[in-house]
C-alpha atoms as a PDB file:
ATOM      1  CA  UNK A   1      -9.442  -5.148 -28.319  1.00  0.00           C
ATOM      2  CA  UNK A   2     -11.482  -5.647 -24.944  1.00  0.00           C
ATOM      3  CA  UNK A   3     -10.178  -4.860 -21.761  1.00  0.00           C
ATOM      4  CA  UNK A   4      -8.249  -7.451 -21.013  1.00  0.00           C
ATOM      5  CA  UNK A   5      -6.296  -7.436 -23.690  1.00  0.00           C
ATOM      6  CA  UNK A   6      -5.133  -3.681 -23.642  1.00  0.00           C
ATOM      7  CA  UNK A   7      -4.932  -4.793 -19.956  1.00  0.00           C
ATOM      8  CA  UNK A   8      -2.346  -7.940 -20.526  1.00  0.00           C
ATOM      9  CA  UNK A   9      -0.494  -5.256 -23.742  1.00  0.00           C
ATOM     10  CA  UNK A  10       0.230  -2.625 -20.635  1.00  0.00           C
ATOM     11  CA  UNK A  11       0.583  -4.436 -18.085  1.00  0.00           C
ATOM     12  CA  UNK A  12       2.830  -7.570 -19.269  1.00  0.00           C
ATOM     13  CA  UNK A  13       4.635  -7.809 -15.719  1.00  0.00           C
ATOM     14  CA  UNK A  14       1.372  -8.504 -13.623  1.00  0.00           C
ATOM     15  CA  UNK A  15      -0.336 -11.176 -16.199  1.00  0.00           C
ATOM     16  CA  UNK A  16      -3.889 -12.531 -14.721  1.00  0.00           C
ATOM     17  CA  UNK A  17      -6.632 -14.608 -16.387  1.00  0.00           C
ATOM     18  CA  UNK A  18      -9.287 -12.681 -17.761  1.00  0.00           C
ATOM     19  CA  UNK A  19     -11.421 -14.268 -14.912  1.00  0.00           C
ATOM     20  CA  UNK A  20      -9.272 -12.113 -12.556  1.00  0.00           C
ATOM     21  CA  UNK A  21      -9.033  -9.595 -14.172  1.00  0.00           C
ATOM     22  CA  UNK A  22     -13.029  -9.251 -14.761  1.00  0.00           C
ATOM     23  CA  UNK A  23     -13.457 -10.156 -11.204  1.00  0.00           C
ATOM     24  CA  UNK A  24     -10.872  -7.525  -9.779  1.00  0.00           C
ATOM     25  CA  UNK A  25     -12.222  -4.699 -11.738  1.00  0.00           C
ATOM     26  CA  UNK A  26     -16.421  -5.450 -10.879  1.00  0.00           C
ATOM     27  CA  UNK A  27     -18.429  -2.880 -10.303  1.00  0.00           C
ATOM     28  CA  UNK A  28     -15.835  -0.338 -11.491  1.00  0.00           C
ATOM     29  CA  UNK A  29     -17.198   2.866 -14.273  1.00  0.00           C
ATOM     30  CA  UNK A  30     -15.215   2.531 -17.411  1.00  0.00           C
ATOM     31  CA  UNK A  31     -14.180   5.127 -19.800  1.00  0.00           C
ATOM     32  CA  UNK A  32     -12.567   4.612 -23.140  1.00  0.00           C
ATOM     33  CA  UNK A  33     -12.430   2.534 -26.565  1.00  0.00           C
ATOM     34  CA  UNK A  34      -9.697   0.217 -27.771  1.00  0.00           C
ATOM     35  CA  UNK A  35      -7.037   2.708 -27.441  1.00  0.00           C
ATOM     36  CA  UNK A  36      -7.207   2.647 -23.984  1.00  0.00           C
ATOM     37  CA  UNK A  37      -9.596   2.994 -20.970  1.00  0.00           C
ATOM     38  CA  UNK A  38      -9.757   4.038 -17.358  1.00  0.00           C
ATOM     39  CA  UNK A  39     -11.772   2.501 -14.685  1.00  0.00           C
ATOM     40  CA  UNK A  40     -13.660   4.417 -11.942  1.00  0.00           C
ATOM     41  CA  UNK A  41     -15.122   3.645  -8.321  1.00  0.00           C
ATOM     42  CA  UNK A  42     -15.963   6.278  -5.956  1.00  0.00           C
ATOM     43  CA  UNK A  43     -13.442   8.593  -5.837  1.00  0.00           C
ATOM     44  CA  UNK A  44     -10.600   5.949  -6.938  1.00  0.00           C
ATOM     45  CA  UNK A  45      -9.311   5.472 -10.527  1.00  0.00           C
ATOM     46  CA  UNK A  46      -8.551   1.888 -10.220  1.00  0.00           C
ATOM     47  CA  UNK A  47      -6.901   1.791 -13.730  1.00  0.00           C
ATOM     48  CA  UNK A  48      -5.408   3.607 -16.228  1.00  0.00           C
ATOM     49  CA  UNK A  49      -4.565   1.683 -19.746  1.00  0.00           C
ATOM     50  CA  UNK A  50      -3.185   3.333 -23.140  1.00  0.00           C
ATOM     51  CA  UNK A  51      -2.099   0.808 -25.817  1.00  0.00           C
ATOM     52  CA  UNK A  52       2.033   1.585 -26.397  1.00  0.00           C
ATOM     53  CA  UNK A  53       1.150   2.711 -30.031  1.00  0.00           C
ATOM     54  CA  UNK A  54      -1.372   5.268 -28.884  1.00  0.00           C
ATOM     55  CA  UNK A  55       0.675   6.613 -26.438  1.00  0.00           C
ATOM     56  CA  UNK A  56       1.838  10.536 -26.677  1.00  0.00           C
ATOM     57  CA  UNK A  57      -0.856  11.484 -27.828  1.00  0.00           C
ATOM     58  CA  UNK A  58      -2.986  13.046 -25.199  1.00  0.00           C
ATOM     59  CA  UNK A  59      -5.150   9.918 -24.959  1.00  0.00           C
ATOM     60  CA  UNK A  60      -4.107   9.296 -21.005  1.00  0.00           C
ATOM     61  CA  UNK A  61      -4.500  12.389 -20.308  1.00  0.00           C
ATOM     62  CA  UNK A  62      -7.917  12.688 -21.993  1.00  0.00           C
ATOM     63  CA  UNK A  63      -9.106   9.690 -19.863  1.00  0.00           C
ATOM     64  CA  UNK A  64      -7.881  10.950 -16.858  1.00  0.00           C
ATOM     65  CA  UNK A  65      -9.854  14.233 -17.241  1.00  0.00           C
ATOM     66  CA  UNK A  66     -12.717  12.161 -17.860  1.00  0.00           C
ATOM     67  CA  UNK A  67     -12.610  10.253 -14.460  1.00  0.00           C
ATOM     68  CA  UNK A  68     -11.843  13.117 -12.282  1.00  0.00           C
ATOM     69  CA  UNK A  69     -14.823  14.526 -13.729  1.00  0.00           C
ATOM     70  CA  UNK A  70     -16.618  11.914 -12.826  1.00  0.00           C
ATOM     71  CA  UNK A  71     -15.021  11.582  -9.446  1.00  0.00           C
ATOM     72  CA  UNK A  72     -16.467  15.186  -9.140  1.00  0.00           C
ATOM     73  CA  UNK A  73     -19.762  14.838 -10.301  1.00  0.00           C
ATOM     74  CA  UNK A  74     -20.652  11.886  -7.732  1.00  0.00           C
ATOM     75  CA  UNK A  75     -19.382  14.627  -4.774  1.00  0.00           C
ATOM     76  CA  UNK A  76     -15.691  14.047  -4.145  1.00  0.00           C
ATOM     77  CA  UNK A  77     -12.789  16.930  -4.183  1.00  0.00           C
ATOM     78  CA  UNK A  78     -10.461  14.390  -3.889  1.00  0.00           C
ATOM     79  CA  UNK A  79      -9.323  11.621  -6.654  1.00  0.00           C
ATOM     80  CA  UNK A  80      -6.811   8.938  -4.769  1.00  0.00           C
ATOM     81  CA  UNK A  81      -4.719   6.486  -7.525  1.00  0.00           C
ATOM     82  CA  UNK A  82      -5.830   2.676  -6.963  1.00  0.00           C
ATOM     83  CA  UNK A  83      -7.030   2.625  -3.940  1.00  0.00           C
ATOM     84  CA  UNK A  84      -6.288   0.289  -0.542  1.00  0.00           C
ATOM     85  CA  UNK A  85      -9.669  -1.553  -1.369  1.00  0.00           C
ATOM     86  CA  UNK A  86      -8.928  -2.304  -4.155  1.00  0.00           C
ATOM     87  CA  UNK A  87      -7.811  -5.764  -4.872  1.00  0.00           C
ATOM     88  CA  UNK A  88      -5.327  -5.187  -8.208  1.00  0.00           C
ATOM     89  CA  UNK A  89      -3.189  -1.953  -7.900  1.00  0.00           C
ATOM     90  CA  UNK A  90      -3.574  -0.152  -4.766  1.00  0.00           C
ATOM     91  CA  UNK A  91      -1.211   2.479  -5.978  1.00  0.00           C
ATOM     92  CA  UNK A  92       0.331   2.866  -9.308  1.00  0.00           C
ATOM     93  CA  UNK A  93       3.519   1.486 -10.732  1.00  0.00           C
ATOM     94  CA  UNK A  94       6.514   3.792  -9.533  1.00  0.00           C
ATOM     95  CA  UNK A  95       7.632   3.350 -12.831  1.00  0.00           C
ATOM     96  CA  UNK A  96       4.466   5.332 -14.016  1.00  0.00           C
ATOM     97  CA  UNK A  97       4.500   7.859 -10.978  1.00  0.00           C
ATOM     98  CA  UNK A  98       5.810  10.967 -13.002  1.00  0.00           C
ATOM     99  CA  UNK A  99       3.146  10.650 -15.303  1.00  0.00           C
ATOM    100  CA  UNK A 100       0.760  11.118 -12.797  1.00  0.00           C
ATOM    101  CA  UNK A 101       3.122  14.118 -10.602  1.00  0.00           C
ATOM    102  CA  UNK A 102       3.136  16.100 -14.073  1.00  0.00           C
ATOM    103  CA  UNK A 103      -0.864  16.288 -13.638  1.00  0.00           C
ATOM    104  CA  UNK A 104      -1.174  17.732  -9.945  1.00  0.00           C
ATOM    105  CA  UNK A 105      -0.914  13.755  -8.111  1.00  0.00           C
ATOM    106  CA  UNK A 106       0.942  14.365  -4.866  1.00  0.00           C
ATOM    107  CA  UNK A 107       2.937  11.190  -3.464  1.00  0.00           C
ATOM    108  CA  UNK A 108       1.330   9.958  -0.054  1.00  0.00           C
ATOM    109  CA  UNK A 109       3.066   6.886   0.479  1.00  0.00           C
ATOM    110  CA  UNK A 110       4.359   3.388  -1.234  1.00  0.00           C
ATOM    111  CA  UNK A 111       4.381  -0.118  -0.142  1.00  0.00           C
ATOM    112  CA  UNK A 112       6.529  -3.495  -2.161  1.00  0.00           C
ATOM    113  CA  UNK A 113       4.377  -6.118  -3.344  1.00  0.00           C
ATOM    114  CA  UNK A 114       5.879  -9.735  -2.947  1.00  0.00           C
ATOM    115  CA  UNK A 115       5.734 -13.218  -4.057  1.00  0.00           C
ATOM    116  CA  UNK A 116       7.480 -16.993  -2.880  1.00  0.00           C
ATOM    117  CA  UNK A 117       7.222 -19.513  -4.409  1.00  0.00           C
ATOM    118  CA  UNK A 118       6.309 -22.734  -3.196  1.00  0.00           C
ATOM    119  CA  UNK A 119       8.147 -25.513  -5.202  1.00  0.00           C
ATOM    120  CA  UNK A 120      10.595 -26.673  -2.797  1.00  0.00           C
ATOM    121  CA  UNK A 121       9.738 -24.844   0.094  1.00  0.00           C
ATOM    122  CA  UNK A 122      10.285 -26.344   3.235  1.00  0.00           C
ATOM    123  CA  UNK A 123      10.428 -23.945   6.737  1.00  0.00           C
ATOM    124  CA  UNK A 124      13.389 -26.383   8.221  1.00  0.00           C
ATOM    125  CA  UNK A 125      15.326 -24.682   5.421  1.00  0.00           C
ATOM    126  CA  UNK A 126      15.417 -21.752   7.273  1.00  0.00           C
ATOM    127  CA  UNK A 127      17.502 -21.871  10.641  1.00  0.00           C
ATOM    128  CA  UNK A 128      15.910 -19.504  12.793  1.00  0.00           C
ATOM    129  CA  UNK A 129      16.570 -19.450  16.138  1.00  0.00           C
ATOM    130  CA  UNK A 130      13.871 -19.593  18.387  1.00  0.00           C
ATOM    131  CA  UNK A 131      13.312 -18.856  22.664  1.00  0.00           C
ATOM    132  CA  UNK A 132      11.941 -22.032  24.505  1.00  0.00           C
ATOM    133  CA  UNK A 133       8.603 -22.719  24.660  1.00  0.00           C
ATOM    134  CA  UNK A 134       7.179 -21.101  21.714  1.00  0.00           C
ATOM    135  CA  UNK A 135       4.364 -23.041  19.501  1.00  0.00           C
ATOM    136  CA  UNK A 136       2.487 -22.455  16.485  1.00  0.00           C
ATOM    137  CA  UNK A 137      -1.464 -22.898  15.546  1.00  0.00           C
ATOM    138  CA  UNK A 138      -4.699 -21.916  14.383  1.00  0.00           C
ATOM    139  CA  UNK A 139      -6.610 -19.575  16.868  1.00  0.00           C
ATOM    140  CA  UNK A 140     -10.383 -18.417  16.281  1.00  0.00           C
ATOM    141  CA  UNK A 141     -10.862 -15.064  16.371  1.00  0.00           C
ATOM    142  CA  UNK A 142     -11.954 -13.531  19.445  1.00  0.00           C
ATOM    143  CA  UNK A 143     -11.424 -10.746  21.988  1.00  0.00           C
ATOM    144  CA  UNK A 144      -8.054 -12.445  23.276  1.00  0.00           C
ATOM    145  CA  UNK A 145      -6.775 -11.993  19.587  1.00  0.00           C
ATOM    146  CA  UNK A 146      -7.959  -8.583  18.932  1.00  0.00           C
ATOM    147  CA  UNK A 147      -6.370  -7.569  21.629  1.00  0.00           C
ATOM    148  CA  UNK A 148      -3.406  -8.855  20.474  1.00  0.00           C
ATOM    149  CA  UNK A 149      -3.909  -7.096  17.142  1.00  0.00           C
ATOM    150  CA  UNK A 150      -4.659  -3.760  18.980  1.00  0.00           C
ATOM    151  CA  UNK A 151      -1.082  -3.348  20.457  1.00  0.00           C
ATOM    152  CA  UNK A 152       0.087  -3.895  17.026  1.00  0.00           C
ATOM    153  CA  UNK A 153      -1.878  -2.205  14.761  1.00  0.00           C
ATOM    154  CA  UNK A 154      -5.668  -0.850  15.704  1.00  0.00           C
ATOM    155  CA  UNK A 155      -6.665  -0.146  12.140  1.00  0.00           C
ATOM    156  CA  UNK A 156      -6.233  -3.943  11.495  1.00  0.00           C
ATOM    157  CA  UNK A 157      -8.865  -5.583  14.190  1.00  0.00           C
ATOM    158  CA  UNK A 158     -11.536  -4.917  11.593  1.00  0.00           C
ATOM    159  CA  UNK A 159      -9.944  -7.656   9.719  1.00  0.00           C
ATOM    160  CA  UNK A 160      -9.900 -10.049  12.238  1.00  0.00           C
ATOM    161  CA  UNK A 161     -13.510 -11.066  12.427  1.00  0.00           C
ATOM    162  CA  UNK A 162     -14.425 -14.006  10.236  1.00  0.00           C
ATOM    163  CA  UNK A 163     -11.290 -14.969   8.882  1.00  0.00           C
ATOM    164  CA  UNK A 164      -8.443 -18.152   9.303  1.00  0.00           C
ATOM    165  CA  UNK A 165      -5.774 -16.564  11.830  1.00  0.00           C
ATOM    166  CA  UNK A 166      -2.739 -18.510  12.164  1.00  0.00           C
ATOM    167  CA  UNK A 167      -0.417 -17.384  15.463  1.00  0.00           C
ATOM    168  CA  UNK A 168       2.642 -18.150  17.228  1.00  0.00           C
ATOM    169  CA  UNK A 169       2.652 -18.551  21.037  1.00  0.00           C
ATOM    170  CA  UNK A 170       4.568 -17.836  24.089  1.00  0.00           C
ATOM    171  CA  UNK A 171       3.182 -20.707  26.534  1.00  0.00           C
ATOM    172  CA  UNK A 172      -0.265 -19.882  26.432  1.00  0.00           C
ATOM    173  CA  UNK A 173       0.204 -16.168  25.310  1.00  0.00           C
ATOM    174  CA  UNK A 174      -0.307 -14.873  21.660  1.00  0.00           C
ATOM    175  CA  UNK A 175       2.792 -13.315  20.672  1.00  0.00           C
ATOM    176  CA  UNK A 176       2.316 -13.292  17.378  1.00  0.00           C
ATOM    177  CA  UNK A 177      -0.268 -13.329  14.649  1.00  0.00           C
ATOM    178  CA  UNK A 178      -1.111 -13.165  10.598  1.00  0.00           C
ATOM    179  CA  UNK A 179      -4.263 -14.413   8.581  1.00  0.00           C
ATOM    180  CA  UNK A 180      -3.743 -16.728   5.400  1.00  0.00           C
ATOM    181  CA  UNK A 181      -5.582 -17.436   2.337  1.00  0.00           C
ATOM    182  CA  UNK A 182      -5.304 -20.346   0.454  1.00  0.00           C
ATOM    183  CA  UNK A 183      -7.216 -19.939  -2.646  1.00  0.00           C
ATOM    184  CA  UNK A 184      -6.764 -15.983  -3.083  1.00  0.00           C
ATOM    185  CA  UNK A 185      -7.516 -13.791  -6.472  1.00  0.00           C
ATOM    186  CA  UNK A 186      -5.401 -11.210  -6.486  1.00  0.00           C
ATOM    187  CA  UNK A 187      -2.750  -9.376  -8.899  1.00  0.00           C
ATOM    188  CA  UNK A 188      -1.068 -13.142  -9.127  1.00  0.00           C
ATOM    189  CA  UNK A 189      -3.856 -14.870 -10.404  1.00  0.00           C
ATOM    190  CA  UNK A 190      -2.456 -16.106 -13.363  1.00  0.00           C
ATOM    191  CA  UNK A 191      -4.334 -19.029 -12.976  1.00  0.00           C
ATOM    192  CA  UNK A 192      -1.780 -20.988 -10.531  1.00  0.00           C
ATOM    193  CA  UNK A 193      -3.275 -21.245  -6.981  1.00  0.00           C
ATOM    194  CA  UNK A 194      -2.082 -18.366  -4.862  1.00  0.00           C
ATOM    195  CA  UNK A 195      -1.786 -18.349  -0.729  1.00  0.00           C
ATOM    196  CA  UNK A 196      -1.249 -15.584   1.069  1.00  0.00           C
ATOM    197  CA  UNK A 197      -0.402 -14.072   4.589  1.00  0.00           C
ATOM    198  CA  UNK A 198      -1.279 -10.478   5.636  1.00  0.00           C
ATOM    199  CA  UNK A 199      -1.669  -8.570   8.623  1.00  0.00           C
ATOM    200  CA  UNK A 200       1.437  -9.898  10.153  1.00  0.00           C
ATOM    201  CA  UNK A 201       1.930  -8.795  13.205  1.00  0.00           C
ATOM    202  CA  UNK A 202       3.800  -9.299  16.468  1.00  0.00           C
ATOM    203  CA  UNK A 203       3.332  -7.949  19.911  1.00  0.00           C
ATOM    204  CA  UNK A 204       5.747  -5.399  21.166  1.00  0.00           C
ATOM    205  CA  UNK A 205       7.449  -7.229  24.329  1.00  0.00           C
ATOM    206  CA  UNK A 206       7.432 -10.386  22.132  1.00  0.00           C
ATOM    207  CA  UNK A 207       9.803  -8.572  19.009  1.00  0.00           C
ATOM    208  CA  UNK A 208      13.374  -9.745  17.842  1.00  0.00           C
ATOM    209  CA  UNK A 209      13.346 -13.169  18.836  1.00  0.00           C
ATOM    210  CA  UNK A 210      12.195 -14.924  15.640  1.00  0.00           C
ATOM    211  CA  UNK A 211       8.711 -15.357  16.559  1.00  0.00           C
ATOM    212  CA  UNK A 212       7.004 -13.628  13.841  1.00  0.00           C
ATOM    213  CA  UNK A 213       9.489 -14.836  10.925  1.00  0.00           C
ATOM    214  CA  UNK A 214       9.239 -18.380  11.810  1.00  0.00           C
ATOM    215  CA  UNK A 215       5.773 -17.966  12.138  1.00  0.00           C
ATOM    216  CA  UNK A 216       5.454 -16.909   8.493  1.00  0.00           C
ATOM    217  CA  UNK A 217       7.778 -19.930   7.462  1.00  0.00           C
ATOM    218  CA  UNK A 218       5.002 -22.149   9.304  1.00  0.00           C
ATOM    219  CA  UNK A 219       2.288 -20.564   7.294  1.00  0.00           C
ATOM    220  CA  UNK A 220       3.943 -21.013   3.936  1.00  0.00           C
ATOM    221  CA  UNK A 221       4.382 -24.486   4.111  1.00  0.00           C
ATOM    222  CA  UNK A 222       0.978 -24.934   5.293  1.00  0.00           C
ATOM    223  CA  UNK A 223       0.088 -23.126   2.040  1.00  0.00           C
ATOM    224  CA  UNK A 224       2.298 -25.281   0.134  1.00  0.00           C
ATOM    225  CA  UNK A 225       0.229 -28.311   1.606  1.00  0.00           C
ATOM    226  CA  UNK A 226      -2.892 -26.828   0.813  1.00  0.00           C
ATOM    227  CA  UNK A 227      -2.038 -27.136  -3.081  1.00  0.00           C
ATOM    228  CA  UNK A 228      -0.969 -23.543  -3.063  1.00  0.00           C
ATOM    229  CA  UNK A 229       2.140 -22.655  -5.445  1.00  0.00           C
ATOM    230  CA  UNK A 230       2.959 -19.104  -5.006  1.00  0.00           C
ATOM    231  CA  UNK A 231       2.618 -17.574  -1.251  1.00  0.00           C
ATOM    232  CA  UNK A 232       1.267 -13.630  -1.949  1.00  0.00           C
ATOM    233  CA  UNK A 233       2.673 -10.993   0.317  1.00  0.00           C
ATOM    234  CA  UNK A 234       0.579  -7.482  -0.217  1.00  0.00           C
ATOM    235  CA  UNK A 235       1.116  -4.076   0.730  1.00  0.00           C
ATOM    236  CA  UNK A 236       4.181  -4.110   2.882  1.00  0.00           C
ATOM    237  CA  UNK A 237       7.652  -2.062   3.479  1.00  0.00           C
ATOM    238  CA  UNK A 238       9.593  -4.685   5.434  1.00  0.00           C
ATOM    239  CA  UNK A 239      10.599  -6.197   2.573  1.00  0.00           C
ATOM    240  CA  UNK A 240      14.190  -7.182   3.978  1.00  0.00           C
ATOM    241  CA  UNK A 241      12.420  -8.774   6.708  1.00  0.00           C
ATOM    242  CA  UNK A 242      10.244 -11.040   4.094  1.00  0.00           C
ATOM    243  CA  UNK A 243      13.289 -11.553   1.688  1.00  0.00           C
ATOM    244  CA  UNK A 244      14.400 -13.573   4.669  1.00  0.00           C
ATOM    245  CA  UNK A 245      12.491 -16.241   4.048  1.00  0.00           C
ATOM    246  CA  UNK A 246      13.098 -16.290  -0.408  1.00  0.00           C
ATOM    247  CA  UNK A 247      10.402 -14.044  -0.872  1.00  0.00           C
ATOM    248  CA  UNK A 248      10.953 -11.066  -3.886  1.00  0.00           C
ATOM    249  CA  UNK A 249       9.017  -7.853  -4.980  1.00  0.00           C
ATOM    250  CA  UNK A 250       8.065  -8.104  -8.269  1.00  0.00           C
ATOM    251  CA  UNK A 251       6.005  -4.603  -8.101  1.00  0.00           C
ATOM    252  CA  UNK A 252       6.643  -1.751  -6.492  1.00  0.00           C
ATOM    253  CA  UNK A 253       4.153   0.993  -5.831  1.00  0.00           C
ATOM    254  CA  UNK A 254       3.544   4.751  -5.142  1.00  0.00           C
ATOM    255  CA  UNK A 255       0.556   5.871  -3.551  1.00  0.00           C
ATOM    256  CA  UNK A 256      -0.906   9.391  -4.713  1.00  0.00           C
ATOM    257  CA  UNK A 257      -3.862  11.382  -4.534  1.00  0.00           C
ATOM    258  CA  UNK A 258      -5.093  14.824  -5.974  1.00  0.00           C
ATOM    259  CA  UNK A 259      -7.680  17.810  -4.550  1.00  0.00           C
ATOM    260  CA  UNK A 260     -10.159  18.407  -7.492  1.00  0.00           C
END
């Protein structure tokens, strides 16, 4: 068996093409046969697979030695699971998490990953109220907006350089922002067209009025225009907040990392 398919046998719940799949794990080092294999870049194992009749029998284990050695040779004392750049699991399954605390992984956070989909979505649907004077539409990116991101969340105005931002308004204020995709590959790519909206974000003096969530309604039908028909929503712990709006985990995951 290749890759893939130990891939698709261990990992039935997130099913992608093996053009995702291929493309997701580039330029990753891989270690293993067709029992299993681990993939390797920089100091992140991006993937651990063991075929279910192989398991128990050290084999995990053996490739997991084998990337942390690697991790160490290339000058890293630390090995993190998945990794945030990564663009399949940024984490591992919690499901899988005490495999990983049994060999010295120590939990640093988790996030919900979360899907919507499209068929039938229509923003009207949901009913929430909203102050006068608010509008919605597409905003370049430029200081004005980064500013806007900076009283939400600095670490995110790196992202907002070269990239389709879609915000809410407040007369001629941004009071609310998030950037879509419409053609994303990601952990969905099962080869249905995926959307997506990240880096959601509203500004402080601007919160609990419905900006932000209606916002996000706007961008998924947008999405749903665009030919899109599931809406992707990554790496995020308001998951109530989302759920508002139809959308569900189907993956939750634990963050870890271990001093070599």
């Amino acid at each position: 068996m290749n890759q893939y398919e130990i891939y698709a046998e261990c990992f039935p719940q997130v099913p992608l093409t093996e053009m995702a799949f291929n493309e997701l794990c580039g330029g990753c080092t891989a270690f293993g046969d067709d029992r299993g294999f681990a993939l390797v870049k920089g100091n992140e194992i991006r993937l651990v697979c063991v075929r279910e009749i192989y398991r128990n029998k050290g084999i995990g284990s053996e490739l997991i030695n084998k990337a942390e050695e690697h991790i160490r040779e290339n000058g890293f004392d630390r090995a993190v699971l998945g990794g945030f750049s990564s663009g399949l699991f940024i984490g591992v399954p919690v499901s899988s998490f005490t495999f990983w605390e049994k060999r010295g992984y120590e939990r640093t956070g988790s996030c919900a990953e979360m899907v919507r989909e499209l068929s039938g979505f229509r923003a009207s649907d949901y009913d929430i109220p909203l102050p006068e004077g608010i509008s919605f539409a597409f905003h370049k990116t430029d200081e004005r907006l980064r500013k806007a991101v900076a009283e939400v969340e600095e670490e995110w105005v790196q992202y907002f350089n070269d990239c389709e931002v879609f915000c809410g308004y407040s007369g001629n204020e941004i009071a609310s922002f998030c950037i879509i995709g419409d053609d994303e590959t990601c952990m969905l790519s099962d080869g249905r067209r995926v959307g997506s909206v990240g880096c959601v974000g509203t500004v402080p003096k601007f919160r609990r009025q419905g900006i932000g969530l209606n916002m996000v309604a706007q961008a998924m039908e947008l999405l749903k225009e665009r030919g899109c028909e599931r809406c992707f929503t990554h790496y995020t712990n308001v998951y109530n907040w989302y759920a508002r709006l139809g959308c569900e985990v189907f993956l939750w995951e634990t963050f870890a990392q271990k001093q070599l």
